[in-house]
C-alpha atoms as a PDB file:
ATOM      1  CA  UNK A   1      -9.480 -43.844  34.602  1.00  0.00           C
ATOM      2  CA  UNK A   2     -13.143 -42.492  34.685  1.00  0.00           C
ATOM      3  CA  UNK A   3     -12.476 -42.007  38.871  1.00  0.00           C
ATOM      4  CA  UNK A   4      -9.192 -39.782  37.836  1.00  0.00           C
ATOM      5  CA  UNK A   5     -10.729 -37.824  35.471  1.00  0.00           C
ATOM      6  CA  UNK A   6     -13.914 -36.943  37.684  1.00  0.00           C
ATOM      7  CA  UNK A   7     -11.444 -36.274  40.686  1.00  0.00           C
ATOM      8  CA  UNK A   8      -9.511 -33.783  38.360  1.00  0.00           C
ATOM      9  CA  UNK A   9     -12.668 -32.231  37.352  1.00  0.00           C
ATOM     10  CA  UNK A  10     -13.774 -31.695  40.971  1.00  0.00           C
ATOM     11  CA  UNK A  11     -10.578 -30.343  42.325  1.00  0.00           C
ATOM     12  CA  UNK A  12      -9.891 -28.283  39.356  1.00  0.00           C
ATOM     13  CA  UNK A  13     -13.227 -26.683  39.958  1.00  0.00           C
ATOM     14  CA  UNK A  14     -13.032 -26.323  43.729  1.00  0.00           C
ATOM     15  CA  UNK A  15      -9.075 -24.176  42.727  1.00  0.00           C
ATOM     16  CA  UNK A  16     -11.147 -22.307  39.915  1.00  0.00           C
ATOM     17  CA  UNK A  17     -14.056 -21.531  42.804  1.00  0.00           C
ATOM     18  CA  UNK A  18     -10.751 -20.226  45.315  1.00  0.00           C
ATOM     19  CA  UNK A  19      -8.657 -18.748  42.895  1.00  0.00           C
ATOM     20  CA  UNK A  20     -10.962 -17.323  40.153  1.00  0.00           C
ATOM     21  CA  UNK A  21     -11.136 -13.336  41.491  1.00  0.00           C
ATOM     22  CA  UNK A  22      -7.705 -13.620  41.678  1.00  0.00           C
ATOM     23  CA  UNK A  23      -6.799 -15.049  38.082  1.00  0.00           C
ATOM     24  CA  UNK A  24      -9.100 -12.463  36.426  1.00  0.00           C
ATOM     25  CA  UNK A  25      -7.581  -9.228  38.509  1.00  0.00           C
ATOM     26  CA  UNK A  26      -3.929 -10.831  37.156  1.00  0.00           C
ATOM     27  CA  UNK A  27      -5.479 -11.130  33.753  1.00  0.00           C
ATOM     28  CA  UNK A  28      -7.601  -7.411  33.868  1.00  0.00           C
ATOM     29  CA  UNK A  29      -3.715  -6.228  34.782  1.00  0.00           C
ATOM     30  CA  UNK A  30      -2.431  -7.553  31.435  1.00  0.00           C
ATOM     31  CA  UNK A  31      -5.068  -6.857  28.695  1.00  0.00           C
ATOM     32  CA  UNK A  32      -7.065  -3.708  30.696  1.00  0.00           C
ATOM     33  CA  UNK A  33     -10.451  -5.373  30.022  1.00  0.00           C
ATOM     34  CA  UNK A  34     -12.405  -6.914  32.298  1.00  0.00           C
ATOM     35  CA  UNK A  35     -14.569  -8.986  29.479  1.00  0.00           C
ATOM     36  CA  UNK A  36     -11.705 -10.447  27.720  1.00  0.00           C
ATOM     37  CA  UNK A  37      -9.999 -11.261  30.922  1.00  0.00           C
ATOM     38  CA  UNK A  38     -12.818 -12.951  31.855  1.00  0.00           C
ATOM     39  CA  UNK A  39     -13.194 -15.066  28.853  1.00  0.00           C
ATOM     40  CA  UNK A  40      -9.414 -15.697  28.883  1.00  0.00           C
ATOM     41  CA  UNK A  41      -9.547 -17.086  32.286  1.00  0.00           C
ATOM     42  CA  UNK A  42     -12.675 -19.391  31.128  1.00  0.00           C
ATOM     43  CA  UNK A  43     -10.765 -20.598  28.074  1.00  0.00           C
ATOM     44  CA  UNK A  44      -7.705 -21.939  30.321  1.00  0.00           C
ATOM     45  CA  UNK A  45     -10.302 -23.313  32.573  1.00  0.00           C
ATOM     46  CA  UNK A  46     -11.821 -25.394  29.561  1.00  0.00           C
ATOM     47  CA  UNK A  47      -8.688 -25.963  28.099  1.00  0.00           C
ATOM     48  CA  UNK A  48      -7.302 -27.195  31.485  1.00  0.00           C
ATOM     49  CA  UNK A  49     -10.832 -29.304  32.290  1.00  0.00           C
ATOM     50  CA  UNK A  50      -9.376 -31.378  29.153  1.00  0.00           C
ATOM     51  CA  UNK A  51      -6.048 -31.657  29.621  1.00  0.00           C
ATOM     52  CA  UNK A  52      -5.577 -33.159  33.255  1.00  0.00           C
ATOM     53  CA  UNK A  53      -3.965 -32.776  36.590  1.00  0.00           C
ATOM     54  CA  UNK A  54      -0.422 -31.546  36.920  1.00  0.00           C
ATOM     55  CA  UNK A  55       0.041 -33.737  40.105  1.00  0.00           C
ATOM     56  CA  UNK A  56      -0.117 -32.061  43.621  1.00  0.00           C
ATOM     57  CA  UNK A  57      -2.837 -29.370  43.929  1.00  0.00           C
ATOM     58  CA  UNK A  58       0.446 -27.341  44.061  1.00  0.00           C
ATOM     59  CA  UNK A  59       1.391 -27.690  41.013  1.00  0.00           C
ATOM     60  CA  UNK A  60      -2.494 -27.596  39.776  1.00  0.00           C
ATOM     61  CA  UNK A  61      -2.479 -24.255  41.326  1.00  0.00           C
ATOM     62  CA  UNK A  62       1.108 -23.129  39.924  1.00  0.00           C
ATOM     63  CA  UNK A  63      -0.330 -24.563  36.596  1.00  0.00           C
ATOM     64  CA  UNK A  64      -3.812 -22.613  36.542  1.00  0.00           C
ATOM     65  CA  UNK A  65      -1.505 -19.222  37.003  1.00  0.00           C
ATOM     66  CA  UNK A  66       0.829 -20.033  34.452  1.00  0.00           C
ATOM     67  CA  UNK A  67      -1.946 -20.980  31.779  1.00  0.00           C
ATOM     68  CA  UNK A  68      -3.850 -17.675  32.746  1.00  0.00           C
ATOM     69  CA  UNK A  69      -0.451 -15.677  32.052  1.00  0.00           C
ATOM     70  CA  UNK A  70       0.517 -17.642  28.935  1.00  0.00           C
ATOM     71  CA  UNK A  71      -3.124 -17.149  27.640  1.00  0.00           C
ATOM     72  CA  UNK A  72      -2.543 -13.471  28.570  1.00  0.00           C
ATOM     73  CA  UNK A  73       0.682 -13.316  26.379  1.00  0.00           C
ATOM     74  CA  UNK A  74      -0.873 -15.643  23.284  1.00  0.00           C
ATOM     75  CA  UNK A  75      -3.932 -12.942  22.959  1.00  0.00           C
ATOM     76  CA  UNK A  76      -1.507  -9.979  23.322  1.00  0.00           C
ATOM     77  CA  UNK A  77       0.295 -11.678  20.383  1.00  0.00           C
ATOM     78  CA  UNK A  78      -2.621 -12.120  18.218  1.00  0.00           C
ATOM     79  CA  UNK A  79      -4.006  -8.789  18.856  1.00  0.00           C
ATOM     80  CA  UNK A  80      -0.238  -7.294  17.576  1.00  0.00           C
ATOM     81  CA  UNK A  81      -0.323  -9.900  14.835  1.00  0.00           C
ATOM     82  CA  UNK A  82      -4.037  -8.485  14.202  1.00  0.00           C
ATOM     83  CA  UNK A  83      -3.097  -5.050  14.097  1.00  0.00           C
ATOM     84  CA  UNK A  84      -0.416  -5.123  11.752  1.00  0.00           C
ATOM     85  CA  UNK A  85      -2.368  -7.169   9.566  1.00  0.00           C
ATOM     86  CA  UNK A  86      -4.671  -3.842   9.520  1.00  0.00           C
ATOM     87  CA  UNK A  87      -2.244  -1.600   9.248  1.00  0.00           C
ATOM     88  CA  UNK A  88      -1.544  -3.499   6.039  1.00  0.00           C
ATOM     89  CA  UNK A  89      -4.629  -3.935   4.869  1.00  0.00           C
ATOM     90  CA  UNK A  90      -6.097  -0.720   3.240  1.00  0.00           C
ATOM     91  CA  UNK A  91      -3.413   0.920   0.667  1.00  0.00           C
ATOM     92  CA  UNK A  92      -2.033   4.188   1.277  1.00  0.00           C
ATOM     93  CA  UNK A  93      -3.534   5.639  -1.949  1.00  0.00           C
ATOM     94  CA  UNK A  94      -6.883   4.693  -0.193  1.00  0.00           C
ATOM     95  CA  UNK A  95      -5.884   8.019   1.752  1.00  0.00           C
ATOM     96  CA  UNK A  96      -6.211  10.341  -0.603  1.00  0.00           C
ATOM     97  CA  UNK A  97      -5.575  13.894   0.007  1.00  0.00           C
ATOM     98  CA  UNK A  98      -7.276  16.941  -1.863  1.00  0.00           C
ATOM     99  CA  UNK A  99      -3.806  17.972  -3.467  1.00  0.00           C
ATOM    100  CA  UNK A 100      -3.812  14.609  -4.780  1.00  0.00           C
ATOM    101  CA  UNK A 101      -3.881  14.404  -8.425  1.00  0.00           C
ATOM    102  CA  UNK A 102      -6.766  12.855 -10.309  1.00  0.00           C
ATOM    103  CA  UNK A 103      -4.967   9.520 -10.952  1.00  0.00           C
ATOM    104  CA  UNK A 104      -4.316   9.396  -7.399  1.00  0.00           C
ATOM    105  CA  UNK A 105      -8.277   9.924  -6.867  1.00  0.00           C
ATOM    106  CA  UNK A 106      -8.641   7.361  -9.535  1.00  0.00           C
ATOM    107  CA  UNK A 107      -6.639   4.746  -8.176  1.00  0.00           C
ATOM    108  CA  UNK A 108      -8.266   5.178  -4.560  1.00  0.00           C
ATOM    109  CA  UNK A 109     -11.783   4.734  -6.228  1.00  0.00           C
ATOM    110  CA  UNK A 110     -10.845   1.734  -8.033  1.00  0.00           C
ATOM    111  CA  UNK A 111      -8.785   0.108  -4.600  1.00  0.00           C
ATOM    112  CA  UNK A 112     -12.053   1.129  -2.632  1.00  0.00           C
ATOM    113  CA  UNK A 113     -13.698  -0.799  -5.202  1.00  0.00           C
ATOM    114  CA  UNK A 114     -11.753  -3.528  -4.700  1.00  0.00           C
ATOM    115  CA  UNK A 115     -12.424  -3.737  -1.249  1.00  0.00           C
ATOM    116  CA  UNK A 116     -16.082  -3.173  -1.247  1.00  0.00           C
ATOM    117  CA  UNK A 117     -15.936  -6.318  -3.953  1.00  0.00           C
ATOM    118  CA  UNK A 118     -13.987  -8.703  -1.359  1.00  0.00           C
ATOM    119  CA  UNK A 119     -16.519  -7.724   1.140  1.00  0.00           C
ATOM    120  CA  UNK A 120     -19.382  -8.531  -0.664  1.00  0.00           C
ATOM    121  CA  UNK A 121     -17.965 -12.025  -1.592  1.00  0.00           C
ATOM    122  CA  UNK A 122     -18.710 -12.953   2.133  1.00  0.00           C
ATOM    123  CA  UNK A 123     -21.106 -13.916   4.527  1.00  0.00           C
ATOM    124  CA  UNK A 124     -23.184 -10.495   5.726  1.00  0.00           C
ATOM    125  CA  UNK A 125     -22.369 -11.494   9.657  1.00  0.00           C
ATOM    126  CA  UNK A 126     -18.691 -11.624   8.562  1.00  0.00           C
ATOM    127  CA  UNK A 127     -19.244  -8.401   6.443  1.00  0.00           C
ATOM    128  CA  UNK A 128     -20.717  -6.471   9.375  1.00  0.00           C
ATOM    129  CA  UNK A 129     -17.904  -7.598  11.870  1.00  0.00           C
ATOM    130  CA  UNK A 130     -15.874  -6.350  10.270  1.00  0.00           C
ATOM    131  CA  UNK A 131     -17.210  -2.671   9.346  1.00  0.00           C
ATOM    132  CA  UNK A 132     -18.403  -2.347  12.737  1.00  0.00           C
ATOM    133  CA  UNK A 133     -14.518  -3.514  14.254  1.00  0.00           C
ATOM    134  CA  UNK A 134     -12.667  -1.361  11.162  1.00  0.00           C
ATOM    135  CA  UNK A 135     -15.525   1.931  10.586  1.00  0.00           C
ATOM    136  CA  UNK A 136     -17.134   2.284  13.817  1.00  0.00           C
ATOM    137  CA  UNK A 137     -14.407   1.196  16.031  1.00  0.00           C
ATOM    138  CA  UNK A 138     -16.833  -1.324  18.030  1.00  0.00           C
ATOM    139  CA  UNK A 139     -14.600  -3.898  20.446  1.00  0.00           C
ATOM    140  CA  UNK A 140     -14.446  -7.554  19.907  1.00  0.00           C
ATOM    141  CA  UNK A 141     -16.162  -8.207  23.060  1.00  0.00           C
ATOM    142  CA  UNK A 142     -19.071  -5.768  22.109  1.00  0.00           C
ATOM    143  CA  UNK A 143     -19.110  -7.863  18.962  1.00  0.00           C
ATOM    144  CA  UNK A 144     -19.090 -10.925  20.708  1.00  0.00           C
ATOM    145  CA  UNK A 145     -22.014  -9.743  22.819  1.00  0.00           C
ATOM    146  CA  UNK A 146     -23.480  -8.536  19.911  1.00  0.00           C
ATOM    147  CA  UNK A 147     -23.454 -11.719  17.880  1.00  0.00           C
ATOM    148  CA  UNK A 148     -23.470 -14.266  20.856  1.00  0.00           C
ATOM    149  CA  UNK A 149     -19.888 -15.746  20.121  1.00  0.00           C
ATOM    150  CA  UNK A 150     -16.713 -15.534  21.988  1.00  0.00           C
ATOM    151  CA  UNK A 151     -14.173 -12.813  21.781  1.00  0.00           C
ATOM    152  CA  UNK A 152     -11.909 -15.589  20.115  1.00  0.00           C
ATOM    153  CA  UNK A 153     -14.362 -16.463  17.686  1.00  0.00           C
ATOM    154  CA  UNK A 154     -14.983 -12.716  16.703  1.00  0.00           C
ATOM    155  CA  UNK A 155     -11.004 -12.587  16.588  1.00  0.00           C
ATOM    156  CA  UNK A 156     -10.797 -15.436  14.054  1.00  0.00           C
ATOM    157  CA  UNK A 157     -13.415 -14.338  11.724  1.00  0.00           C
ATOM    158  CA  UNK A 158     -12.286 -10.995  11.691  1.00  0.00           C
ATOM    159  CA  UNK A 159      -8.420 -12.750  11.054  1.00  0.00           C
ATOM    160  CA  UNK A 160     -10.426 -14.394   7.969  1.00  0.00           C
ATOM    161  CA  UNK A 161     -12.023 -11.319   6.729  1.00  0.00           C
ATOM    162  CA  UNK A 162      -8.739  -9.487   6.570  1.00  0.00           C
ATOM    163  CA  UNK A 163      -6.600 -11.804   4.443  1.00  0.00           C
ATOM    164  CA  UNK A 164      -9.680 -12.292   2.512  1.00  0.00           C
ATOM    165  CA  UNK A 165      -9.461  -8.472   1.504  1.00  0.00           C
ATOM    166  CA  UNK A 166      -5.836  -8.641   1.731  1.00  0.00           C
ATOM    167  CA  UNK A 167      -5.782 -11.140  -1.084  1.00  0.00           C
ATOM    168  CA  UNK A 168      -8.355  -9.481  -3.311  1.00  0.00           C
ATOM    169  CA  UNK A 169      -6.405  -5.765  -2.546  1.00  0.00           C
ATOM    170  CA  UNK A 170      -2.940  -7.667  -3.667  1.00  0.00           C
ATOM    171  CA  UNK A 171      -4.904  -8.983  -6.817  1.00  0.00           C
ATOM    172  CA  UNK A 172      -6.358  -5.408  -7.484  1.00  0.00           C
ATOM    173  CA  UNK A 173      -2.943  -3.866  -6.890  1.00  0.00           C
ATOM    174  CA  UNK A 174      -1.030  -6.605  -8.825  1.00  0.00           C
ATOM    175  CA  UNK A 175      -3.619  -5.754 -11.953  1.00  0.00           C
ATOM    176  CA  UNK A 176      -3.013  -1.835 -11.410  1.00  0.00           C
END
């Protein structure tokens, strides 16, 4: 068993080594970012590293493309699910506009209040992800730079932050 698994890990290296320019170009196609195609194309090869040979280097080849496309399609998903989330997040009185009336102004103040509540409830790091994602429009791979994490990790705790201030918004407006 131990003599399978380090034969897998050698020839799934050697087709990473041959094929690795090429899985990142397919992947750069797809998300139009070198960075996270990069780190997508790391993640299958980790994910892959654990999970064993398909058979025939063949198929191990067929099976690194696949993974590389499917992992393309899963972070395209997440970053839709991710931005509807946002689009969601903030309440549309939070726009206020100056023909607004003064309970309109009210209510913003009191939803921004909200919000500034539910992100002082967590962790600073958290807090600053997410103002420098939302306010300053920095990239999750900046971020992930930034903070020395992975793109994925930046895209979960951001996930967290948001129904965190979903939840305490949907409190504040149930309360309104």
């Amino acid at each position: 068993m131990k003599l399978a698994i380090s034969f897998w890990r050698k020839n799934l290296a050697r087709l990473f080594e041959d094929h690795r320019r090429q899985l990142v170009s397919m992947a750069v196609r797809r998300v139009r970012d070198r960075d996270v195609a990069a780190e997508l194309v790391q993640d299958v090869y980790v994910r892959l590293m654990q999970a064993g040979s398909a058979g025939a280097n063949d198929a191990d080849t067929k099976m690194l493309y696949a993974s590389v496309r499917n992992a393309v399609i899963d972070h395209h998903r997440s970053t839709a699910t991710r931005n509807r989330v946002m689009d969601h997040l903030m309440p549309s009185q939070m726009w206020v506009h100056e023909t607004s009336s003064p309970q309109d102004h009210a209510e913003a103040r009191q939803a921004l209040t909200a919000l500034d509540t539910a992100l002082q409830e967590i962790a600073p790091q958290a807090r600053d992800m997410f103002i420098a994602h939302r306010v300053e429009g920095i990239s999750n791979a900046d971020l992930a730079k930034k903070y020395g994490i992975t793109v994925s990790a930046v895209e979960k705790q951001l996930a967290r932050t948001m129904r965190h201030c979903q939840e305490k918004l949907a409190d504040h407006l149930d309360r309104s």
